[in-house]
N, C-alpha and C. Protein backbone atom coordinates (compact mmCIF):
# COMPACT_ATOMS: atom_id res chain seq x y z
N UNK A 1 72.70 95.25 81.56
CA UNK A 1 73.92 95.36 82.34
C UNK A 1 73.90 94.25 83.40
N UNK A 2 75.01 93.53 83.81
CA UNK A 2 75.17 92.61 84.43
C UNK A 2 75.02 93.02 85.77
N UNK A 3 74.53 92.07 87.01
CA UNK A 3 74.58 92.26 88.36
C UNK A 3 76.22 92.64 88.66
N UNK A 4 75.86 93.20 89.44
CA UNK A 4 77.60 93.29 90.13
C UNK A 4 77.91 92.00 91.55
N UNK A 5 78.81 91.77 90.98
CA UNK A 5 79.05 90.42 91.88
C UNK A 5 79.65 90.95 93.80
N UNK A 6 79.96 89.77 94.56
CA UNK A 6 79.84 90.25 95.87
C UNK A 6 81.00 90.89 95.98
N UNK A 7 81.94 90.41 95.44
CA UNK A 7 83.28 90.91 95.64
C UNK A 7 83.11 92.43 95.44
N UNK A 8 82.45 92.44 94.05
CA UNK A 8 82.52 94.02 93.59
C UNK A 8 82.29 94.90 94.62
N UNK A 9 80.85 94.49 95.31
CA UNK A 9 80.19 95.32 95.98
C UNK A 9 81.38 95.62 97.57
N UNK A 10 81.81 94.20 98.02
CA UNK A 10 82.26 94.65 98.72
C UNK A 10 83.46 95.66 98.57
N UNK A 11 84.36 95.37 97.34
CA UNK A 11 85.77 96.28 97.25
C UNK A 11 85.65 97.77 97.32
N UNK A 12 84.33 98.08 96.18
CA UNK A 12 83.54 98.92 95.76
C UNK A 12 83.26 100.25 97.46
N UNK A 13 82.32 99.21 98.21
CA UNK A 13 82.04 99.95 99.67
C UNK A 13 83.28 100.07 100.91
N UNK A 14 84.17 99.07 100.69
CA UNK A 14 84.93 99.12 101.73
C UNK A 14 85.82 100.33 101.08
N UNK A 15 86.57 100.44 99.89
CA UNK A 15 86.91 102.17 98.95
C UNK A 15 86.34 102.84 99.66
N UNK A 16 85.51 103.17 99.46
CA UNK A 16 84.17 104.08 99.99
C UNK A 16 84.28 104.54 100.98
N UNK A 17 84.10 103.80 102.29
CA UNK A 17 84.33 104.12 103.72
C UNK A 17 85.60 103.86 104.39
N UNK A 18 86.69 103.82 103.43
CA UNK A 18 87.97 103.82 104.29
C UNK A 18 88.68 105.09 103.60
N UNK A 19 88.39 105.32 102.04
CA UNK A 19 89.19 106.61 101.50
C UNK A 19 88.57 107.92 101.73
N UNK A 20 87.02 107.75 102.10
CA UNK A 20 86.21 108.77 102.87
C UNK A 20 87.17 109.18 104.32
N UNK A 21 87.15 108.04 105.21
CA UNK A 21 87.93 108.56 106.53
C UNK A 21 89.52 109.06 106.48
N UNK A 22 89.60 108.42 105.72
CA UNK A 22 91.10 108.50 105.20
C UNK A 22 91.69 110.42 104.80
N UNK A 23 90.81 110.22 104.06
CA UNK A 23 90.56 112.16 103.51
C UNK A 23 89.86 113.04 104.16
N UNK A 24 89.00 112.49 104.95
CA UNK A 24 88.57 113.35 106.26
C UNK A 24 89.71 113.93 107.46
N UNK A 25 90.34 112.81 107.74
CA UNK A 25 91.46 112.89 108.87
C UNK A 25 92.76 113.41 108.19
N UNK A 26 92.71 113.38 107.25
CA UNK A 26 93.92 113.76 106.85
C UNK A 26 94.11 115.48 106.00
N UNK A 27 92.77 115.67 105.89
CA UNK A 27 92.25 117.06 105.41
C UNK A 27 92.02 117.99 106.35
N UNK A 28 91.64 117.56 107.21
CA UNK A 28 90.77 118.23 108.84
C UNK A 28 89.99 119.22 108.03
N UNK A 29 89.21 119.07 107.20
CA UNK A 29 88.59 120.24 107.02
C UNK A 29 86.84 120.15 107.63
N UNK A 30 86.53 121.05 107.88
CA UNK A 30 85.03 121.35 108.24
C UNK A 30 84.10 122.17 107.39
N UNK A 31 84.32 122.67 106.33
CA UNK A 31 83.03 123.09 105.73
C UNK A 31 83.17 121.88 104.77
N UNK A 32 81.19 122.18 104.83
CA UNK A 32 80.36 121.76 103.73
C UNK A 32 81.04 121.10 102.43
N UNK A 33 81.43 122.38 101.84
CA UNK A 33 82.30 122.36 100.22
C UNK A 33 83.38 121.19 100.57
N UNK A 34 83.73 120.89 101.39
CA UNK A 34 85.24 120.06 101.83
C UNK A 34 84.58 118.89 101.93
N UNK A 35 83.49 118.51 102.62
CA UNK A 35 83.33 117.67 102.75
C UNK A 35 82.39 116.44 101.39
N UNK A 36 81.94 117.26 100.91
CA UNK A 36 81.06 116.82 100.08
C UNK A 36 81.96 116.96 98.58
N UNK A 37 83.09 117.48 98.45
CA UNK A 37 84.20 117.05 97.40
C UNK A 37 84.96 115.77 98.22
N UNK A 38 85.29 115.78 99.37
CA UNK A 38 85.87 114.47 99.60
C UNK A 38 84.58 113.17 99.87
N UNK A 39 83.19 113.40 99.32
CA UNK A 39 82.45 112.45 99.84
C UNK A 39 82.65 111.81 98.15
N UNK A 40 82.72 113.01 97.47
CA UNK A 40 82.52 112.78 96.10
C UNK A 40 83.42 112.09 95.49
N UNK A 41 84.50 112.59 95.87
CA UNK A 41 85.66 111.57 95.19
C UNK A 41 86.09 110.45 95.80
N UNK A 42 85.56 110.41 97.06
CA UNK A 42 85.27 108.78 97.31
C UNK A 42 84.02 107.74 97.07
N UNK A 43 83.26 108.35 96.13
CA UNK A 43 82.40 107.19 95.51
C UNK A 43 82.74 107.20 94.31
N UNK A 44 83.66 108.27 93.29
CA UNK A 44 84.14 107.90 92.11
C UNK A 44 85.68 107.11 92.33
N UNK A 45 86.18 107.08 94.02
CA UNK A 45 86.84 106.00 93.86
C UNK A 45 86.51 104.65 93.98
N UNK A 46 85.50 104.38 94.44
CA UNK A 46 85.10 102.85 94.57
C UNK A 46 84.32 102.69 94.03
N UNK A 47 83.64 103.15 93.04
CA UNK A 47 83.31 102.93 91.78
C UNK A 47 84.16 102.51 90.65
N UNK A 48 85.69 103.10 90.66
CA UNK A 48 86.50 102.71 89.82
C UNK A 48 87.21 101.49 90.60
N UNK A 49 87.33 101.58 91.41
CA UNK A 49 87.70 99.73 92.48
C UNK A 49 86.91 98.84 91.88
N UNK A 50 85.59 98.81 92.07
CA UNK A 50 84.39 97.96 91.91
C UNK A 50 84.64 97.67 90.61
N UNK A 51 84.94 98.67 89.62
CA UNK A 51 84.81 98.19 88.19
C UNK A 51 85.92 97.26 87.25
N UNK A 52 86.62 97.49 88.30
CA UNK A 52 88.44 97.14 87.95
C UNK A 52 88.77 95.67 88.44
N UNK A 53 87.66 95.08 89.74
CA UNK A 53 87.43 93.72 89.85
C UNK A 53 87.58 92.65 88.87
N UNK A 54 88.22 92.06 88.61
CA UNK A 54 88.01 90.49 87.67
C UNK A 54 86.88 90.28 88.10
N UNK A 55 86.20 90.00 86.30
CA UNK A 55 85.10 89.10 86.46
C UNK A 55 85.17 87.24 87.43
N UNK A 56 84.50 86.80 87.51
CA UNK A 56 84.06 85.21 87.89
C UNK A 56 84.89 84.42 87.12
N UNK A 57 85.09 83.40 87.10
CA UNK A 57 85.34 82.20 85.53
C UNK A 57 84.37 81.41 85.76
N UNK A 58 83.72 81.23 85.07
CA UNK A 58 82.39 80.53 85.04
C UNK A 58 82.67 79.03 85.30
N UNK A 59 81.96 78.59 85.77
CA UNK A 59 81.79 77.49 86.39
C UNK A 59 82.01 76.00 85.40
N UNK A 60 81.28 76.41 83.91
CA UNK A 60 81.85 75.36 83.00
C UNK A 60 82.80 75.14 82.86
N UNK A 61 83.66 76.35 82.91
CA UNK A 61 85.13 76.24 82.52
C UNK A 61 86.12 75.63 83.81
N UNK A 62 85.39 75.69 84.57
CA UNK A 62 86.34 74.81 85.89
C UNK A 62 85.49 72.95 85.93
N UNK A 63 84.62 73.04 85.93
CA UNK A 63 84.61 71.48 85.93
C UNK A 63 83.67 71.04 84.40
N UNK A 64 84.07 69.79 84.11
CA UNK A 64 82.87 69.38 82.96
C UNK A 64 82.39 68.43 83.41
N UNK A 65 81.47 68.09 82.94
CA UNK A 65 80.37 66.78 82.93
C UNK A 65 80.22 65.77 82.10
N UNK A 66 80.28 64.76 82.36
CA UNK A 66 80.35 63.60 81.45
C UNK A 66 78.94 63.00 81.68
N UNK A 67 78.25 62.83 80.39
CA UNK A 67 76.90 62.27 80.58
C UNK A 67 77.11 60.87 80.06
N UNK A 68 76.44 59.72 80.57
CA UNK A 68 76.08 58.35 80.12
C UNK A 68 75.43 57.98 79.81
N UNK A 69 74.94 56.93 78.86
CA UNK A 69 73.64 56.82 78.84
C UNK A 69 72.57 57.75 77.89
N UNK A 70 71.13 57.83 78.07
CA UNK A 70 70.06 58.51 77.84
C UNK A 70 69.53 59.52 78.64
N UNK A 71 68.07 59.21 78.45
CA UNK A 71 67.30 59.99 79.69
C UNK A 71 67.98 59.52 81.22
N UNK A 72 67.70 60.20 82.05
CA UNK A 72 67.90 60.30 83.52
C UNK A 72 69.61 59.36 83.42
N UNK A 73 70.13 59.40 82.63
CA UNK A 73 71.55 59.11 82.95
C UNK A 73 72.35 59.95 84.32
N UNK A 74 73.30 58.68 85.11
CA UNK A 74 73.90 59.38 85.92
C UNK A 74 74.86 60.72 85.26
N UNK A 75 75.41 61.38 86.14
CA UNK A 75 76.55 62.55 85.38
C UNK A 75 77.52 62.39 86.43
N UNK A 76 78.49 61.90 85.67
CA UNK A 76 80.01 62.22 86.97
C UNK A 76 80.78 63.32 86.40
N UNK A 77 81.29 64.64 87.28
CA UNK A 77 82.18 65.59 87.40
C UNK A 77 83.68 65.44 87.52
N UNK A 78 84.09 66.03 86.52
CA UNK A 78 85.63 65.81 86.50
C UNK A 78 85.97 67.12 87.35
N UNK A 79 86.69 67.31 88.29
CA UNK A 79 87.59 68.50 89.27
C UNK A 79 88.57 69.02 87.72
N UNK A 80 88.72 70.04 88.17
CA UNK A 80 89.34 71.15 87.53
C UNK A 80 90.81 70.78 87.11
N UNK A 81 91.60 70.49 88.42
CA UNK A 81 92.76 69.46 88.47
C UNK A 81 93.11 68.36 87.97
N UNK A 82 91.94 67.29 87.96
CA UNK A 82 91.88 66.23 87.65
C UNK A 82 92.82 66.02 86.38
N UNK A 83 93.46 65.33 85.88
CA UNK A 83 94.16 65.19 85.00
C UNK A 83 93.18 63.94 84.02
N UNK A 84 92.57 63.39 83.06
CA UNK A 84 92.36 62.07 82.62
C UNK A 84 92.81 60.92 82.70
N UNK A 85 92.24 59.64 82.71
CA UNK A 85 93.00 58.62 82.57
C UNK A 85 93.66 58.37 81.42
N UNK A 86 94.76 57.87 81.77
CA UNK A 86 95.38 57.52 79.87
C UNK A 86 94.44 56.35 79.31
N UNK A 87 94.74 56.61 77.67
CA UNK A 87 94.22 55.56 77.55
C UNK A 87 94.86 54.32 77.43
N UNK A 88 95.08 53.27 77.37
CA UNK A 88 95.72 52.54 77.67
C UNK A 88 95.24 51.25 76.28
N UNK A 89 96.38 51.16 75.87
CA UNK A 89 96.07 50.30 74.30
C UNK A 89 96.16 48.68 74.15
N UNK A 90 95.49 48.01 73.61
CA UNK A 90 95.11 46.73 73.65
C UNK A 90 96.77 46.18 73.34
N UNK A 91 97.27 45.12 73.81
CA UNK A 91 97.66 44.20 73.00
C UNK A 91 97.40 43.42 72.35
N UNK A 92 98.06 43.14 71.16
CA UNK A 92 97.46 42.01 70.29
C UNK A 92 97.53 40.75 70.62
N UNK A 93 96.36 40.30 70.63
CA UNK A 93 95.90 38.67 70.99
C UNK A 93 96.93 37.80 69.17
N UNK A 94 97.65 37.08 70.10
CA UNK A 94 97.88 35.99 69.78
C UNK A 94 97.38 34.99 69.69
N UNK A 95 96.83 34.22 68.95
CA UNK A 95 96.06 33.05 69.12
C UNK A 95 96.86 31.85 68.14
N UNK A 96 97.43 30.77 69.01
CA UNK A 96 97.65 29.71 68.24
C UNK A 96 97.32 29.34 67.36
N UNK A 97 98.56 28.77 65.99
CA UNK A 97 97.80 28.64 64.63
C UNK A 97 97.81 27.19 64.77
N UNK A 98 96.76 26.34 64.13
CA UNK A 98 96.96 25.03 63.73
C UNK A 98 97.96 24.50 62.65
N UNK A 99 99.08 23.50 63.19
CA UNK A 99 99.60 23.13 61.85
C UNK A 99 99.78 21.62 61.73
């Protein structure tokens, strides 16, 4: 199973301790049983927050690398944005005929 990323954790805990107070104050209740069903269904809500997060996009998929060369070749990074250069096509050389 994969780590859970920061975001998760945070969406995940901040659920947690705001739908906890949230259902506390808004329940006023004081027993036990009250409290520990609203503790409960606020970690199966930010558990379902946390899980409902978009993954990452991985990092290949936002920039690539262009290698040159061999061993220890430099690597230049293309930005995500970056658009390519065109390529840009020879004209044909003319060269004077003898007559």
């Amino acid at each position: 199973m994969p780590r859970p990323t920061t975001a998760q954790l945070a969406y995940g805990s901040c659920t947690v301790i705001l739908s906890t107070l949230a259902m506390l104050l808004l329940s006023q209740t004081s027993s036990g049983i009250g409290i520990a069903v609203i503790a409960l269904s606020a970690l199966a809500l930010g558990l379902l927050v946390s899980l409902t997060v978009p993954p990452p996009k991985r990092a290949a998929a936002r920039s690539s690398t262009v290698t040159t060369g061999n061993r220890g070749a430099a690597r230049a990074a293309v930005p995500a944005g970056a658009a390519p250069e065109p390529v840009r096509e020879r004209e044909p050389v003319h060269e004077p005929t003898a007559s």
